[in-house]
N, C-alpha and C. Protein backbone atom coordinates (compact mmCIF):
# COMPACT_ATOMS: atom_id res chain seq x y z
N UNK A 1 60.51 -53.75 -31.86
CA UNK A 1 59.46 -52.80 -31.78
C UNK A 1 60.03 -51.41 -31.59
N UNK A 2 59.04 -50.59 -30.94
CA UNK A 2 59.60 -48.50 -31.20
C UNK A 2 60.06 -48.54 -29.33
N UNK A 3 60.79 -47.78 -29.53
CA UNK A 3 61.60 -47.47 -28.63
C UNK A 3 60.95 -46.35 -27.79
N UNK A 4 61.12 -46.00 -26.53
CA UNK A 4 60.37 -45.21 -25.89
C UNK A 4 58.89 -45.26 -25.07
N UNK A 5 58.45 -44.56 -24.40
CA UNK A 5 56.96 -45.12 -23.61
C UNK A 5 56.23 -44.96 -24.88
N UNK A 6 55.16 -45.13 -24.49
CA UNK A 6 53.86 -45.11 -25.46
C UNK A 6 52.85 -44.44 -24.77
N UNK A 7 51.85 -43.95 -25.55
CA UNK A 7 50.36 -43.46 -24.75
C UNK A 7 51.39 -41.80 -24.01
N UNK A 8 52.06 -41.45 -23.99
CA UNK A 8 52.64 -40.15 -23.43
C UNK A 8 52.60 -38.93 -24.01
N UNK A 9 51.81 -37.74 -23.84
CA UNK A 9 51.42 -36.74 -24.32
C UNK A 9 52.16 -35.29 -23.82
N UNK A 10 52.46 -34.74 -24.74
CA UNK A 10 53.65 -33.52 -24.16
C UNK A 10 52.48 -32.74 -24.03
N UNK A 11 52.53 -31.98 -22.44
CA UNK A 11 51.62 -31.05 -21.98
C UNK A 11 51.65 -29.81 -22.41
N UNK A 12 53.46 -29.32 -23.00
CA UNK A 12 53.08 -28.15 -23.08
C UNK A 12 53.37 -27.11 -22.25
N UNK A 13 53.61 -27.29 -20.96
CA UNK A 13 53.71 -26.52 -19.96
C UNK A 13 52.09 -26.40 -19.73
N UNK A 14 51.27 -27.64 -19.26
CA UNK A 14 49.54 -27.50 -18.91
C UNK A 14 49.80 -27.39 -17.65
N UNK A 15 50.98 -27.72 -16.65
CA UNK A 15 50.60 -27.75 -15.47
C UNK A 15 50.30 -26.54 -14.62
N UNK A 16 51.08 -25.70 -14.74
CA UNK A 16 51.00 -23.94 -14.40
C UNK A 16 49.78 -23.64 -14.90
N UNK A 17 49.58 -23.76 -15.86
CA UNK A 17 48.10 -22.95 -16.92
C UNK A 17 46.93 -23.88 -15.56
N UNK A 18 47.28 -25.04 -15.15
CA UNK A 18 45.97 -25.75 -14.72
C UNK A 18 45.97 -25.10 -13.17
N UNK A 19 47.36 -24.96 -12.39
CA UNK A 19 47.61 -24.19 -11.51
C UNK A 19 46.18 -23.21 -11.08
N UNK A 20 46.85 -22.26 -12.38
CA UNK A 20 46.59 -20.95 -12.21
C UNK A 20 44.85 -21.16 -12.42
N UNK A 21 44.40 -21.94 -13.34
CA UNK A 21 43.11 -22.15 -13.93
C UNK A 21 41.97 -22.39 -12.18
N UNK A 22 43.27 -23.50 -11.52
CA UNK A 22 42.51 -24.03 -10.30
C UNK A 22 42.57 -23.01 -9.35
N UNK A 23 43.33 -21.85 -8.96
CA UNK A 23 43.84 -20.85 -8.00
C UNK A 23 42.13 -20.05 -8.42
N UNK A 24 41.67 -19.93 -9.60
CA UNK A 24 41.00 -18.46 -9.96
C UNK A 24 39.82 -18.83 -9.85
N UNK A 25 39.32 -20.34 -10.33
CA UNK A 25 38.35 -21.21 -9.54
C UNK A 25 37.90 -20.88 -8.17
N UNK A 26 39.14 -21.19 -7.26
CA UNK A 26 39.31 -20.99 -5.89
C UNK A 26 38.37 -19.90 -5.60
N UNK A 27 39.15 -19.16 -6.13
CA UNK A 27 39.04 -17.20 -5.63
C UNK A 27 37.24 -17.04 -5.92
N UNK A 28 36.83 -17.19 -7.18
CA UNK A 28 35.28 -17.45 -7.69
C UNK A 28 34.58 -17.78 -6.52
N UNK A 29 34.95 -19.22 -6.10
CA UNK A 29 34.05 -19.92 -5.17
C UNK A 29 33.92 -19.19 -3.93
N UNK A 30 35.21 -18.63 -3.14
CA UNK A 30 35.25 -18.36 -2.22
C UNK A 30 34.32 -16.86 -2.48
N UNK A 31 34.52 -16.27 -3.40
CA UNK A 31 33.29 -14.90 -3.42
C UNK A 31 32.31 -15.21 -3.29
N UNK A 32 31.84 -15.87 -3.95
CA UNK A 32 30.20 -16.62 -4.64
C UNK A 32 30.26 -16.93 -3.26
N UNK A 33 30.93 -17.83 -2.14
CA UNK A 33 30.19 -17.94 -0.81
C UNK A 33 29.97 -16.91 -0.20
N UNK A 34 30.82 -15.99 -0.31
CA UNK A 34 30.94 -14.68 0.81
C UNK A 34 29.09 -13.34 -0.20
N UNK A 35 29.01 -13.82 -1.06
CA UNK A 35 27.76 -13.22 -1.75
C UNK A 35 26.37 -13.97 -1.24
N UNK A 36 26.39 -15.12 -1.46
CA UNK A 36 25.42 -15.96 -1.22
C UNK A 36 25.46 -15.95 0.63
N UNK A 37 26.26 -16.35 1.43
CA UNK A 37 25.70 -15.81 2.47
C UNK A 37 25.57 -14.28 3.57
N UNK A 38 26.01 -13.08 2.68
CA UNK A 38 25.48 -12.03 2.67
C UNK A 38 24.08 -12.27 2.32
N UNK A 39 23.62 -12.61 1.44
CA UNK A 39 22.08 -12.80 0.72
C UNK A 39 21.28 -13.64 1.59
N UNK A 40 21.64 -14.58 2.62
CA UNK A 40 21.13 -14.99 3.15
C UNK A 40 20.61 -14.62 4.87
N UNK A 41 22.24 -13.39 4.85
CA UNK A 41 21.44 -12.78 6.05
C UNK A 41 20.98 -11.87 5.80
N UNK A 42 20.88 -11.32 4.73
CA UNK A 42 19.92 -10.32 4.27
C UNK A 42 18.51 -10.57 4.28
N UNK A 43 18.21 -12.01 3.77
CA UNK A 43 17.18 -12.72 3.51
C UNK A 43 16.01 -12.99 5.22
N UNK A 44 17.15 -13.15 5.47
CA UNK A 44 16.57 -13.45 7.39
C UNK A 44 16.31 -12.20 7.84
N UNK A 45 17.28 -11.10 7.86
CA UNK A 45 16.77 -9.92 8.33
C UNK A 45 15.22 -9.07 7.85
N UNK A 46 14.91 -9.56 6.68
CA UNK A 46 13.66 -9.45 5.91
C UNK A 46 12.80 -9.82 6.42
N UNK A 47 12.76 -11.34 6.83
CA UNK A 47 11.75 -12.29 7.17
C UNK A 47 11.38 -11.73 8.77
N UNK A 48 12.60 -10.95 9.32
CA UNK A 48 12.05 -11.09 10.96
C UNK A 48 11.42 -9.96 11.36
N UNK A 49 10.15 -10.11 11.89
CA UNK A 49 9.05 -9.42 11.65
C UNK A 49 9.50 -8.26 12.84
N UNK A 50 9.53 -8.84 14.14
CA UNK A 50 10.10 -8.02 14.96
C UNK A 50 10.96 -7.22 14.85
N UNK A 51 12.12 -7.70 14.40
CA UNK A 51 13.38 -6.77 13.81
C UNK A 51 12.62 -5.17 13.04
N UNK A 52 11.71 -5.97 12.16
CA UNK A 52 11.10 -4.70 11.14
C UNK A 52 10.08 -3.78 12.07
N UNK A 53 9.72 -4.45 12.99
CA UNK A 53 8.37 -3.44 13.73
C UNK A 53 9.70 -2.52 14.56
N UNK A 54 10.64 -3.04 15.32
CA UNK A 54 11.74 -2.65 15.90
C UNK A 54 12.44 -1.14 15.02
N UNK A 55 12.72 -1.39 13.57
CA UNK A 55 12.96 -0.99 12.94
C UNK A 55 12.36 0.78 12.56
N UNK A 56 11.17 -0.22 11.85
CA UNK A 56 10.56 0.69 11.29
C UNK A 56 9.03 0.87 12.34
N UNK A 57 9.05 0.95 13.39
CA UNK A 57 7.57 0.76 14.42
C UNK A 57 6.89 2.48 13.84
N UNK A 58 7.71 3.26 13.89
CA UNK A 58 6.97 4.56 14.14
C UNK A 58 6.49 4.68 12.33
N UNK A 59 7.18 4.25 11.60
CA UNK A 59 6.41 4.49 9.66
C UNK A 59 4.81 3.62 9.95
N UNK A 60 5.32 2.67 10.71
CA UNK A 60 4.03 1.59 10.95
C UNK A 60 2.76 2.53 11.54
N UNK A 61 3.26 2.81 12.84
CA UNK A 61 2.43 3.09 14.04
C UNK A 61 1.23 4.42 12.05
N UNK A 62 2.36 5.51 12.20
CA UNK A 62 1.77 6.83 11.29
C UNK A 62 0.50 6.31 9.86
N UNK A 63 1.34 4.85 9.48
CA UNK A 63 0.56 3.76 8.57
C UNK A 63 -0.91 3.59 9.06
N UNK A 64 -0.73 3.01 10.33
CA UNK A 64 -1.66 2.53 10.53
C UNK A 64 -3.03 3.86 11.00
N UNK A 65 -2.37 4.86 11.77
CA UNK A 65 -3.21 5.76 12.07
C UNK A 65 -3.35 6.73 10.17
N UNK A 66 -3.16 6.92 9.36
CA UNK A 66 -3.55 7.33 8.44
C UNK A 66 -5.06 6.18 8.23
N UNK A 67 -4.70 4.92 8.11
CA UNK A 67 -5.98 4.18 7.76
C UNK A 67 -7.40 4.43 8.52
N UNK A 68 -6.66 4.46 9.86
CA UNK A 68 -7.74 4.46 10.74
C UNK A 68 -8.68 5.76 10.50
N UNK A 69 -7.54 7.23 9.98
CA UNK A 69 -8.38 7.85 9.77
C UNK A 69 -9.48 8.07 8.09
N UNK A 70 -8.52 7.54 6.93
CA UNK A 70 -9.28 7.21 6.38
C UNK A 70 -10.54 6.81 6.36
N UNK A 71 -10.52 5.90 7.45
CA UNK A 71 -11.92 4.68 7.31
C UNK A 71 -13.10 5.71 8.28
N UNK A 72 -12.47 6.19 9.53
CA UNK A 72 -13.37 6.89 10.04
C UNK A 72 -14.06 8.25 9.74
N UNK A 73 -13.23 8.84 9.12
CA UNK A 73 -13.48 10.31 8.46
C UNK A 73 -14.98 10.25 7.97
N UNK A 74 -14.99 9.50 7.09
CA UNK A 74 -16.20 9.88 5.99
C UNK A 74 -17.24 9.17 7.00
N UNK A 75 -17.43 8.37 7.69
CA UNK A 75 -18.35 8.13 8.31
C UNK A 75 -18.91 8.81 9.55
N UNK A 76 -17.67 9.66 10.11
CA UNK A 76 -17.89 10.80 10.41
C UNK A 76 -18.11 12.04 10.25
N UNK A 77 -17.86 12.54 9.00
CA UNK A 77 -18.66 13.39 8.65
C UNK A 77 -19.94 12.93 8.08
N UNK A 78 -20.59 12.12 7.69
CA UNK A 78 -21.43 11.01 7.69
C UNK A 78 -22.41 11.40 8.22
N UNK A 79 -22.22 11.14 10.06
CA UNK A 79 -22.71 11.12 10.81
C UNK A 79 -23.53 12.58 11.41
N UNK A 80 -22.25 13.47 11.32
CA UNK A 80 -22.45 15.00 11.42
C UNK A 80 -23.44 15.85 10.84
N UNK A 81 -23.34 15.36 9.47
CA UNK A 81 -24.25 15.87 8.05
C UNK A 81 -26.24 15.54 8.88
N UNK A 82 -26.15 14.19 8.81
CA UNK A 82 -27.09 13.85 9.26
C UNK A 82 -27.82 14.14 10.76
N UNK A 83 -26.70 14.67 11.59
CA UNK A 83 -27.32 14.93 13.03
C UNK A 83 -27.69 16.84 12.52
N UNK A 84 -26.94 17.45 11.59
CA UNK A 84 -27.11 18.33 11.74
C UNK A 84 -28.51 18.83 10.12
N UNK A 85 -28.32 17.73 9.73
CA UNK A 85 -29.76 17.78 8.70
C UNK A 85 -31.37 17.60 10.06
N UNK A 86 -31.21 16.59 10.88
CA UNK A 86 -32.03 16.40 11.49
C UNK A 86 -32.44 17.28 12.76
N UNK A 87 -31.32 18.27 13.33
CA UNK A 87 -31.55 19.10 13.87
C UNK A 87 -32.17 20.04 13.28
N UNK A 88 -32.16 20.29 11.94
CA UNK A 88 -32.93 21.75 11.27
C UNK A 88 -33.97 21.17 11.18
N UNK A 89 -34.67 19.85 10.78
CA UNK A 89 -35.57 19.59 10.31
C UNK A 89 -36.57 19.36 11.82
N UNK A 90 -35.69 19.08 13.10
CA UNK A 90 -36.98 19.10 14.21
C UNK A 90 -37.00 20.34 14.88
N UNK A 91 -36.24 21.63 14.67
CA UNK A 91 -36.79 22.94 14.97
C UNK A 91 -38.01 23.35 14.16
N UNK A 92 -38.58 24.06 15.21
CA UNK A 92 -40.10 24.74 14.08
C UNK A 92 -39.21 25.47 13.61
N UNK A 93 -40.02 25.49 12.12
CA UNK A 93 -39.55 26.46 11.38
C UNK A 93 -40.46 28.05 11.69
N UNK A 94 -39.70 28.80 11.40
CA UNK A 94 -40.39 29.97 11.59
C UNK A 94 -39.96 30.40 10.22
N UNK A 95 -41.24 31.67 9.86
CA UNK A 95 -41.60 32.13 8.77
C UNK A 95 -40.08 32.64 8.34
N UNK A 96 -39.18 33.50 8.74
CA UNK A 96 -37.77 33.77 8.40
C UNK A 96 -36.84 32.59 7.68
N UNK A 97 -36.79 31.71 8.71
CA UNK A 97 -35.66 30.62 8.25
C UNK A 97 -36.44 29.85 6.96
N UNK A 98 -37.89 29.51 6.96
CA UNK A 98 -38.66 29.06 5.90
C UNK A 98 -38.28 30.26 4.84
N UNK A 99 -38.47 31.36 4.97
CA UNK A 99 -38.17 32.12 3.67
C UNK A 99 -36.65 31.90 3.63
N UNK A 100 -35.86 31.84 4.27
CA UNK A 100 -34.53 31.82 4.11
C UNK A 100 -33.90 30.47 3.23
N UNK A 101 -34.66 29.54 3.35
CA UNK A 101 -34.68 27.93 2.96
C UNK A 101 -35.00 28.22 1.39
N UNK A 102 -36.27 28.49 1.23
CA UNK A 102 -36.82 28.92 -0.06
C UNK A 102 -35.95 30.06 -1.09
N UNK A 103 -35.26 31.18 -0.45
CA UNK A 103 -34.70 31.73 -1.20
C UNK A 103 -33.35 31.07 -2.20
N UNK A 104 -32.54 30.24 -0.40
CA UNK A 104 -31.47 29.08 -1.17
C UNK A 104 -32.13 28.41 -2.30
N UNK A 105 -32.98 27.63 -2.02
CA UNK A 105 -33.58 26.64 -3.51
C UNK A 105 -33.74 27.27 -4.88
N UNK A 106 -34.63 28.71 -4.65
CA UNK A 106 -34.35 29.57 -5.69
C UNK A 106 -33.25 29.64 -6.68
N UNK A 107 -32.14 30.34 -5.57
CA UNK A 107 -31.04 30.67 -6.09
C UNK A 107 -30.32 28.94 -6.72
N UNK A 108 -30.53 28.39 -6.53
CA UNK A 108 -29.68 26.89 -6.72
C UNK A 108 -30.41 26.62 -7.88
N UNK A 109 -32.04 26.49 -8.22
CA UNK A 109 -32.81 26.65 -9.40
C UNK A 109 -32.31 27.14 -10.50
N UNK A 110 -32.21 28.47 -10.05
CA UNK A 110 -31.67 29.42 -11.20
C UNK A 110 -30.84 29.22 -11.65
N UNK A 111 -29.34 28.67 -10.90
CA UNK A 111 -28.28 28.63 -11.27
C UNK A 111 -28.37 27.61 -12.30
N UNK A 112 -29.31 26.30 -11.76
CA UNK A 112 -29.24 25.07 -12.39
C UNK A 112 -30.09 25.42 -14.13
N UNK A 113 -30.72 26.37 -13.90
CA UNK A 113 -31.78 26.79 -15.02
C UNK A 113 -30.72 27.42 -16.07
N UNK A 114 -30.18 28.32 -15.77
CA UNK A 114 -28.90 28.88 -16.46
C UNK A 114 -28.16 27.66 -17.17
N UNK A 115 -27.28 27.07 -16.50
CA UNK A 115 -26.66 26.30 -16.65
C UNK A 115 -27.42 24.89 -18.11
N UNK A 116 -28.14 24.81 -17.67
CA UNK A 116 -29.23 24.19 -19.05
C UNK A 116 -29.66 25.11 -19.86
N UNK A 117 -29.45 26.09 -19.66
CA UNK A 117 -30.05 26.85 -20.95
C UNK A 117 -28.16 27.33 -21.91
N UNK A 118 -27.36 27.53 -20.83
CA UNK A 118 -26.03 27.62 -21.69
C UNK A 118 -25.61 26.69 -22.85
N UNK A 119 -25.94 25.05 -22.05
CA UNK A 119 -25.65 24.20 -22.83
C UNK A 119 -26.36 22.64 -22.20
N UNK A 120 -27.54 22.76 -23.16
CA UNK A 120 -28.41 21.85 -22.57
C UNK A 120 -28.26 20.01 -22.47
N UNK A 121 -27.08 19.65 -23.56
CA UNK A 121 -26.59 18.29 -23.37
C UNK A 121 -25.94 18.24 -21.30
N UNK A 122 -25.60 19.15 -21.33
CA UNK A 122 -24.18 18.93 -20.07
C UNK A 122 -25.41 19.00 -18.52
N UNK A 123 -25.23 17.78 -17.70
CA UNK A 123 -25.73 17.71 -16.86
C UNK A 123 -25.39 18.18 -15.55
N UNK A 124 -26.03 18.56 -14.66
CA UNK A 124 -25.83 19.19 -13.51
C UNK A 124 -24.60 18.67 -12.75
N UNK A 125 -23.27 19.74 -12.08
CA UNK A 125 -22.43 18.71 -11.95
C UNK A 125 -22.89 18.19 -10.43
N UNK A 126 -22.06 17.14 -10.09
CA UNK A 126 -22.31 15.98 -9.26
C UNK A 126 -21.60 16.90 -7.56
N UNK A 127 -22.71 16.49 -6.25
CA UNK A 127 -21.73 17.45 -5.70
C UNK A 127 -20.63 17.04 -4.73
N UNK A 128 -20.36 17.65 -4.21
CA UNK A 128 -18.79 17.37 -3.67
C UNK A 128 -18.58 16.91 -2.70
N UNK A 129 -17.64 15.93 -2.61
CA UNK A 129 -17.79 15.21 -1.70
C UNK A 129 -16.58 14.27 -1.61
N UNK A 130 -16.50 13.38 -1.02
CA UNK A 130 -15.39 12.06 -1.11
C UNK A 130 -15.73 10.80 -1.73
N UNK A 131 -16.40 10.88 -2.26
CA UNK A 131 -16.83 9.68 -3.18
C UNK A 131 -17.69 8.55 -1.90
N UNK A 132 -18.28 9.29 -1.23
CA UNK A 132 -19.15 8.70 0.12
C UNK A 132 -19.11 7.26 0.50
N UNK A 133 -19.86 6.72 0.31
CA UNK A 133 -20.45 5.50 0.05
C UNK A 133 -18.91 4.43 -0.18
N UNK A 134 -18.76 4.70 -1.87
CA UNK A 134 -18.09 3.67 -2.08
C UNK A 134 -16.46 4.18 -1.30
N UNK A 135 -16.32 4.93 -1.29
CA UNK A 135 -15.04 5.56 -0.70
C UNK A 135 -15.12 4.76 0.76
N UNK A 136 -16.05 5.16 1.84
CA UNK A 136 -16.47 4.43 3.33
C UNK A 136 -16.31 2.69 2.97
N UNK A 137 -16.57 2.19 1.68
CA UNK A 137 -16.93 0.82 1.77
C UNK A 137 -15.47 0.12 1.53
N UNK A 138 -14.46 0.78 0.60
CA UNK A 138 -13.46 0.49 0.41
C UNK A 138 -12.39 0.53 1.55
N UNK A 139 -12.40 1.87 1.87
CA UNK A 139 -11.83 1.75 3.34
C UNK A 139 -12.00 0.76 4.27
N UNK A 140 -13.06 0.61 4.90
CA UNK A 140 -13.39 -0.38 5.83
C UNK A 140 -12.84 -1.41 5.58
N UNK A 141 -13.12 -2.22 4.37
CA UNK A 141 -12.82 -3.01 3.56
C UNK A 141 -11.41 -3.53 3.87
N UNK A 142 -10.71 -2.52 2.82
CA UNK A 142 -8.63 -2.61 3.56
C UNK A 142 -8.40 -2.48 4.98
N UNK A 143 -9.42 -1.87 5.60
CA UNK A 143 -8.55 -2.20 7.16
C UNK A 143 -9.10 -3.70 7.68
N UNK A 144 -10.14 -3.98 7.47
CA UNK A 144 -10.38 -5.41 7.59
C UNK A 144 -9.70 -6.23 7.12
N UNK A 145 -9.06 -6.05 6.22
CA UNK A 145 -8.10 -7.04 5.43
C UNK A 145 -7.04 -7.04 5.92
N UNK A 146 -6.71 -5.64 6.14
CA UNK A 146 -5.01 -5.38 7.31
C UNK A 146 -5.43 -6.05 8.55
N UNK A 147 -6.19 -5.78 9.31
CA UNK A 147 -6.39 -6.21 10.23
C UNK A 147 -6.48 -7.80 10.89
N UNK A 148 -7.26 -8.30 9.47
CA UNK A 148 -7.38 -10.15 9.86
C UNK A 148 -5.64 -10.30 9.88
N UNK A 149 -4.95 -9.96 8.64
CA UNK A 149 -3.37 -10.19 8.58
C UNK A 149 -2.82 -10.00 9.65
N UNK A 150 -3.00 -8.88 10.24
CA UNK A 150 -2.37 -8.76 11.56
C UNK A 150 -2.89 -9.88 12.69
N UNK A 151 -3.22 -10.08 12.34
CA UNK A 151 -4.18 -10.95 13.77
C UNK A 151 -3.71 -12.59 13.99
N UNK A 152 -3.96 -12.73 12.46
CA UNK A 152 -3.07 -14.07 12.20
C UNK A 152 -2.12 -14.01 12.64
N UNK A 153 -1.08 -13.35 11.94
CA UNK A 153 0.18 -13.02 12.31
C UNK A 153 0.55 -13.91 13.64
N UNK A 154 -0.30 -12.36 14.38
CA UNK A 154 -0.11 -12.64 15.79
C UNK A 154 -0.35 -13.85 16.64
N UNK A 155 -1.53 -14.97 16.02
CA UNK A 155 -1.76 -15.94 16.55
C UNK A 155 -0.75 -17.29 15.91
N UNK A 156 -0.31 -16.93 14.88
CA UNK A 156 1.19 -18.09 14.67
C UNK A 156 2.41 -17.84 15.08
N UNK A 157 2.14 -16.27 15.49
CA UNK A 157 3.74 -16.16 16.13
C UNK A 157 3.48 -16.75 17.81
N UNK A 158 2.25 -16.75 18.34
CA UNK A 158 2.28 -17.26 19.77
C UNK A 158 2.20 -18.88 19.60
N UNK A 159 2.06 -19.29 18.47
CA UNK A 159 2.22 -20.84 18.21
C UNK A 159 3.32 -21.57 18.52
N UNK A 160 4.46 -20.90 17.85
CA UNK A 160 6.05 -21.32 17.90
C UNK A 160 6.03 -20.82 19.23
């Protein structure tokens, strides 16, 4: 029969190449851990709520008082409009302030009379204001919604 082993494959010099192949592997893995658990205490520092109120308490605290005034504003001036509509309306009027009342309407007439006669498609504009109503309803609205969140919050963090 043939002389020599059988089944024996010249590598080539594969062993260095596999060396080096397994060394750079190494190096990969060991980053990819040192990434992945950076990312994970990153991930925790995110999640911890305290840390963030700790953190960031005073962006919060300014957060939260912007809403509050949002929501209360318009219902306070709201309120104002109406105490001070109802104060004119339970003074007697005397003949002065009655002519004085009447002259405003006049002048607001006229203006509005003008204004339709310039260009009679275009309707009176709308007056000014904060969008009242639905503006007050929306507000309320988001702080109720912030608010249940917060609340929860607070009653699963006294759970653990």
């Amino acid at each position: 029969m043939g002389q020599g082993t059988t089944r024996i494959v010249d590598d080539y010099g594969a062993d260095g190449r596999v060396r080096v192949l397994g060394d750079e592997i190494t190096d990969v893995r060991r980053r990819l851990d040192a990434l992945v658990m950076e990312l994970d205490r990153r991930r925790h520092n995110m999640t911890d709520w305290r840390r963030q109120v700790r953190r960031h308490g005073r962006s919060v605290a300014v957060g939260a008082l912007v809403v509050v005034i949002a929501v209360t504003a318009p219902v306070m001036l709201a309120r104002a409009r109406s105490r001070r509509r109802s104060t004119l309306l339970s003074r007697p009027a005397t003949l002065l302030s009655r002519g004085a009342e009447f002259t405003g309407k006049a002048r607001r007439l006229g203006q509005a009379l003008e204004r339709i006669a310039d260009d009679p498609n275009r309707l009176a504009p709308a007056p000014a204001g904060l969008g009242s109503r639905t503006a007050t309803a929306i507000a309320a609205m988001v702080a109720q919604i912030i608010a249940t969140t917060i609340v929860r919050t607070l009653v699963k963090q006294r759970e653990r």
